[in-house]
N, C-alpha and C. Protein backbone atom coordinates (compact mmCIF):
# COMPACT_ATOMS: atom_id res chain seq x y z
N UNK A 1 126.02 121.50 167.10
CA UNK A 1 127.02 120.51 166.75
C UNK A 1 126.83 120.15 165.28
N UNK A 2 127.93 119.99 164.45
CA UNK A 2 127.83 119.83 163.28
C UNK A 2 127.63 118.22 163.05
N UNK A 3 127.46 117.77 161.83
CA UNK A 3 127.08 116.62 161.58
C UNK A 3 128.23 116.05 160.07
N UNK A 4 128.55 115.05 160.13
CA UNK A 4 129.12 114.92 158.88
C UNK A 4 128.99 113.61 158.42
N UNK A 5 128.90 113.73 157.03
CA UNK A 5 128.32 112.26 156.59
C UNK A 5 129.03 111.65 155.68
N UNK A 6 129.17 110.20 155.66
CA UNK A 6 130.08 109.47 154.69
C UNK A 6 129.70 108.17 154.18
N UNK A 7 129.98 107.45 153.19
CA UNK A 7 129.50 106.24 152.49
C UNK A 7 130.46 105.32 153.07
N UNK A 8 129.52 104.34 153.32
CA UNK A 8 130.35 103.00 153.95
C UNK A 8 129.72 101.58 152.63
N UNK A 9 130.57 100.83 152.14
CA UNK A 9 130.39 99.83 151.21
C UNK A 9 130.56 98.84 151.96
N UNK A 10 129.97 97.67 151.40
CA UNK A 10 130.05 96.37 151.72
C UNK A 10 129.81 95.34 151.03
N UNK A 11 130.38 94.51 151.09
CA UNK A 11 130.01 92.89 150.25
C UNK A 11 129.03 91.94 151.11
N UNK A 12 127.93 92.10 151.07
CA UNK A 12 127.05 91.31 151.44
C UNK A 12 126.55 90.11 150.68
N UNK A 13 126.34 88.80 151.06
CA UNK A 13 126.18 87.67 150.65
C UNK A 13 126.79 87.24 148.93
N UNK A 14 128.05 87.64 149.48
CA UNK A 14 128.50 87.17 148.64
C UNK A 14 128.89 88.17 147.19
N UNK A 15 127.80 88.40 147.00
CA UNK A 15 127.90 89.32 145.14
C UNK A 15 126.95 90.44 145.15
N UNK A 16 126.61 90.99 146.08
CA UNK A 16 125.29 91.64 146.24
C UNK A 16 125.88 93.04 147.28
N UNK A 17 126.25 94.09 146.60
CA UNK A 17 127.16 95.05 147.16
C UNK A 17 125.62 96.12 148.05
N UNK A 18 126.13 96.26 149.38
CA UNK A 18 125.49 97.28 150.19
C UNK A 18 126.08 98.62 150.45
N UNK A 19 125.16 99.96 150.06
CA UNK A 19 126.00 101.23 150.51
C UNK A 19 124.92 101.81 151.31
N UNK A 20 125.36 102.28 152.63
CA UNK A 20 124.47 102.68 153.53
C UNK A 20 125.27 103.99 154.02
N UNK A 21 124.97 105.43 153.74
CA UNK A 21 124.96 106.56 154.73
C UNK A 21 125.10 106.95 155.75
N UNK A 22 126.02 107.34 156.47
CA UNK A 22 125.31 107.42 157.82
C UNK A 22 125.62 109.22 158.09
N UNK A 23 125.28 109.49 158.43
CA UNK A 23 125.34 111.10 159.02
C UNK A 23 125.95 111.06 160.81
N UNK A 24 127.03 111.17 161.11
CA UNK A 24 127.71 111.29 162.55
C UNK A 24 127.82 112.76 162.92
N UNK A 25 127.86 113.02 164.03
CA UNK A 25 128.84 114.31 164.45
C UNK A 25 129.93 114.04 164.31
N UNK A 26 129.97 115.52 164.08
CA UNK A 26 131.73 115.78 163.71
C UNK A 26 132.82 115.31 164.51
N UNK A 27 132.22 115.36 166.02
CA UNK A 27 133.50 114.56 166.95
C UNK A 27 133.03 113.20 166.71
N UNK A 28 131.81 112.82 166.56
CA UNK A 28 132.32 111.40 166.91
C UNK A 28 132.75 110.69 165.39
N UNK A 29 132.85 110.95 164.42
CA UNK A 29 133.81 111.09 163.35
C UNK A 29 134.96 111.06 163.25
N UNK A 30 135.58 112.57 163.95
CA UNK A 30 137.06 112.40 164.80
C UNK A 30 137.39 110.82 165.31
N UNK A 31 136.43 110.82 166.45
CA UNK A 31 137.11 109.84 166.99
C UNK A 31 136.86 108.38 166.33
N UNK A 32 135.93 108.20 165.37
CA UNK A 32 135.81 107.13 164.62
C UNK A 32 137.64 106.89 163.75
N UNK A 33 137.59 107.86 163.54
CA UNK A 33 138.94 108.16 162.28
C UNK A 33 140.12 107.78 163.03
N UNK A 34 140.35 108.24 164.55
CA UNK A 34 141.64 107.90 164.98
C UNK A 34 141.48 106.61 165.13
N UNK A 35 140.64 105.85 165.51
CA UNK A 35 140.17 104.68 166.06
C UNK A 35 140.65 103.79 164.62
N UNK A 36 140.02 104.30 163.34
CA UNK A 36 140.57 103.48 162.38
C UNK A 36 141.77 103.24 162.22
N UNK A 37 142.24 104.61 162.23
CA UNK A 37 144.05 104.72 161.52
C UNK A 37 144.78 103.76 162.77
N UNK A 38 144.26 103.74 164.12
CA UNK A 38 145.04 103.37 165.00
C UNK A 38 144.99 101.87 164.45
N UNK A 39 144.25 101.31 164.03
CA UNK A 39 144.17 99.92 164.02
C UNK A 39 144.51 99.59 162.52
N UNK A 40 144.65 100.53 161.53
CA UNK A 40 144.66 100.45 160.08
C UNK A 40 143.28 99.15 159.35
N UNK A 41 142.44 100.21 159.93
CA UNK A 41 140.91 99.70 159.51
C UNK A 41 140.34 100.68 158.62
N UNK A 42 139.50 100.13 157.89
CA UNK A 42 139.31 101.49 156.42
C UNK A 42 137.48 101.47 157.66
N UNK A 43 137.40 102.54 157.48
CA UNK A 43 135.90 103.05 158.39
C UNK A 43 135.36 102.91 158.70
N UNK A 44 134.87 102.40 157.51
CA UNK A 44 133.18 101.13 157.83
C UNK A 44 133.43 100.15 158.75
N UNK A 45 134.81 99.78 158.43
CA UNK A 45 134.96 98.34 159.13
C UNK A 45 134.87 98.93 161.02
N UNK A 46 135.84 100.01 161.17
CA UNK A 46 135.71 100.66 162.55
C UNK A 46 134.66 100.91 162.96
N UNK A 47 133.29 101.71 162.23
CA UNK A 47 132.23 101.81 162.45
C UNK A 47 131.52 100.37 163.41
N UNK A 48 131.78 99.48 162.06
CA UNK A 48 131.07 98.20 162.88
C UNK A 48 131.55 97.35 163.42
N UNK A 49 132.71 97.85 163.93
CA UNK A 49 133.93 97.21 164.89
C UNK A 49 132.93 98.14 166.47
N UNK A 50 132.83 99.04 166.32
CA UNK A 50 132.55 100.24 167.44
C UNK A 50 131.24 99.55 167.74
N UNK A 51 130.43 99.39 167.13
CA UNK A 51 128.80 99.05 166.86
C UNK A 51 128.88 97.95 167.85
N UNK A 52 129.29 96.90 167.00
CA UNK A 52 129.16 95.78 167.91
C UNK A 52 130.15 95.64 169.52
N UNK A 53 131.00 96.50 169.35
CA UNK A 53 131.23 96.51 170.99
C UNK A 53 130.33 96.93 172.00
N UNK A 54 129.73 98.06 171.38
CA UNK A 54 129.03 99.06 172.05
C UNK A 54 127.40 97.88 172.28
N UNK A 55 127.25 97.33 171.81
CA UNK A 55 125.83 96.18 172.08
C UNK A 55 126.12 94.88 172.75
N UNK A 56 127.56 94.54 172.60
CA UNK A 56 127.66 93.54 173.61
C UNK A 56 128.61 94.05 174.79
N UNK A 57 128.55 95.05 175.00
CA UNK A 57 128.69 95.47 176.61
C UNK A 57 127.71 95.35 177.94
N UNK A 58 128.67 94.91 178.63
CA UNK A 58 127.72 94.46 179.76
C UNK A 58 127.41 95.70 180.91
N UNK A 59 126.20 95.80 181.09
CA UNK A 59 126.21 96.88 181.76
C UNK A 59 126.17 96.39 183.67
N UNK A 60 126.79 96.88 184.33
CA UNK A 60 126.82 96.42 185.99
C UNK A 60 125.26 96.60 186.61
N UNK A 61 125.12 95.44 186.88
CA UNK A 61 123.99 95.67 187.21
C UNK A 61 124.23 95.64 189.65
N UNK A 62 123.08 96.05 190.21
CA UNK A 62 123.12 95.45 191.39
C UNK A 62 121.99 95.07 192.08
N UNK A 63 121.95 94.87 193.41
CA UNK A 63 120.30 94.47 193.87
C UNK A 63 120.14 95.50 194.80
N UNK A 64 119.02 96.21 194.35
CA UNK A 64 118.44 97.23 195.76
C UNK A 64 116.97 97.13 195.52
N UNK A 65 116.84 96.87 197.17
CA UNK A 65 115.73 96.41 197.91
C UNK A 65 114.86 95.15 197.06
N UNK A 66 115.77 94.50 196.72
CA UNK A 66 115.36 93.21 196.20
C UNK A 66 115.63 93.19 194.27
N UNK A 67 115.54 94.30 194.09
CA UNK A 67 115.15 94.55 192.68
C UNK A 67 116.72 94.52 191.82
N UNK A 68 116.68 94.14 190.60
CA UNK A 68 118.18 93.98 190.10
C UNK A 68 117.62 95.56 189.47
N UNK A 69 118.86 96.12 189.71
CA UNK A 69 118.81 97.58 188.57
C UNK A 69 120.38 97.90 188.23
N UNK A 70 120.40 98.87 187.12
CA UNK A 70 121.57 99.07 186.73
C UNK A 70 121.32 101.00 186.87
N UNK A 71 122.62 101.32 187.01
CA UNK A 71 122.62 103.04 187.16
C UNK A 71 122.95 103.17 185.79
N UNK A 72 122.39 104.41 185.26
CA UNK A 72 122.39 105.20 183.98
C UNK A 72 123.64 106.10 183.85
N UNK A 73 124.26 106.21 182.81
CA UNK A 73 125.23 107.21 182.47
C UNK A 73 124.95 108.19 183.30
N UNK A 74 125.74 109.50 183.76
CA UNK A 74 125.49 110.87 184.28
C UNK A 74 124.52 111.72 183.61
N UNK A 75 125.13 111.70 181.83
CA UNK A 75 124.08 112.35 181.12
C UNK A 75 122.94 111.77 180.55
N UNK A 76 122.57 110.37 181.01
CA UNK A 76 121.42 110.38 180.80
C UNK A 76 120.46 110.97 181.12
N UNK A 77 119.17 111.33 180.21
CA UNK A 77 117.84 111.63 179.97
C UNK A 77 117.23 111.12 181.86
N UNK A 78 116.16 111.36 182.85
CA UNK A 78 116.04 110.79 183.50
C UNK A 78 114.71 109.94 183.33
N UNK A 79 114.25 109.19 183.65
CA UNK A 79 113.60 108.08 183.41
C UNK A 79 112.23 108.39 184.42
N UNK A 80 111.34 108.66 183.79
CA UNK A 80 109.91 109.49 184.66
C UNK A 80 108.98 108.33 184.34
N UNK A 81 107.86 108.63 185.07
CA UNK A 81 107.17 107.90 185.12
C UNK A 81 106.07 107.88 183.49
N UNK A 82 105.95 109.08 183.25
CA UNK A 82 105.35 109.81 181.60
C UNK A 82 106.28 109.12 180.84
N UNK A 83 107.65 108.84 180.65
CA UNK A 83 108.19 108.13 179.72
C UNK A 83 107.73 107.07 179.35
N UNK A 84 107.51 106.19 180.69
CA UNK A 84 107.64 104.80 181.07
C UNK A 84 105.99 104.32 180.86
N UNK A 85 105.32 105.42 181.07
CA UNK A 85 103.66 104.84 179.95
C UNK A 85 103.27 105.23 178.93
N UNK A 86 104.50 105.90 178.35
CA UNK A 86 104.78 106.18 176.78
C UNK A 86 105.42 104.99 176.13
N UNK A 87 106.06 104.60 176.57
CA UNK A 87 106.90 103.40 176.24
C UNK A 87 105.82 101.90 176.42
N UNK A 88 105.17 101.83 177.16
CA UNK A 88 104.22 100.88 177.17
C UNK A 88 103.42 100.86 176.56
N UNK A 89 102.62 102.29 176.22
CA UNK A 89 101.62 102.40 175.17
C UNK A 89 102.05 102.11 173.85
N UNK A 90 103.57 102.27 173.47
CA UNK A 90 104.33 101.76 172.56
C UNK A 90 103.76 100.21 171.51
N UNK A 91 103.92 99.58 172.86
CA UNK A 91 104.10 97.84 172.60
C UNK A 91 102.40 97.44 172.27
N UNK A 92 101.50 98.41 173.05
CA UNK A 92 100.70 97.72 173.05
C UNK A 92 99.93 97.83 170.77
């Protein structure tokens, strides 16, 4: 999968201009782009229009056998037990 990359600007606090990179795939680029034009948003702004939807989504959670859990995308990665004391050894 190809990758493609573009400059996003910003006015941060006021007078203090931010340019940050980002490198996307090529589809999700595509679909960044229709997403802009559809709304007549210049990129960046779609970018972090997309961003922040995508973090305040709520994910469904339910209760089995007492426990609240939520199911994972289809293509998610699966979640082993070697992850999960990789991830702990993390914090410590």
């Amino acid at each position: 999968m190809q990758n493609s990359r573009f400059d996003i600007r910003d006015t941060v606090l006021h007078h203090m201009n931010m340019r940050t990179t980002l490198t996307l795939d090529d589809e999700v680029l595509r679909l960044v782009r229709r997403y802009a034009e559809s709304r007549s948003l210049a990129l960046g702004k779609a970018v972090s229009e997309l961003v922040r939807r995508g973090f305040t989504v709520q994910r469904p959670t339910r209760v089995l056998n007492g426990l609240q859990v939520f199911d994972l995308p289809p293509a998610s990665a699966p979640v082993t037990t070697k992850r999960i004391r990789e991830l702990e050894s993390e914090e410590e």
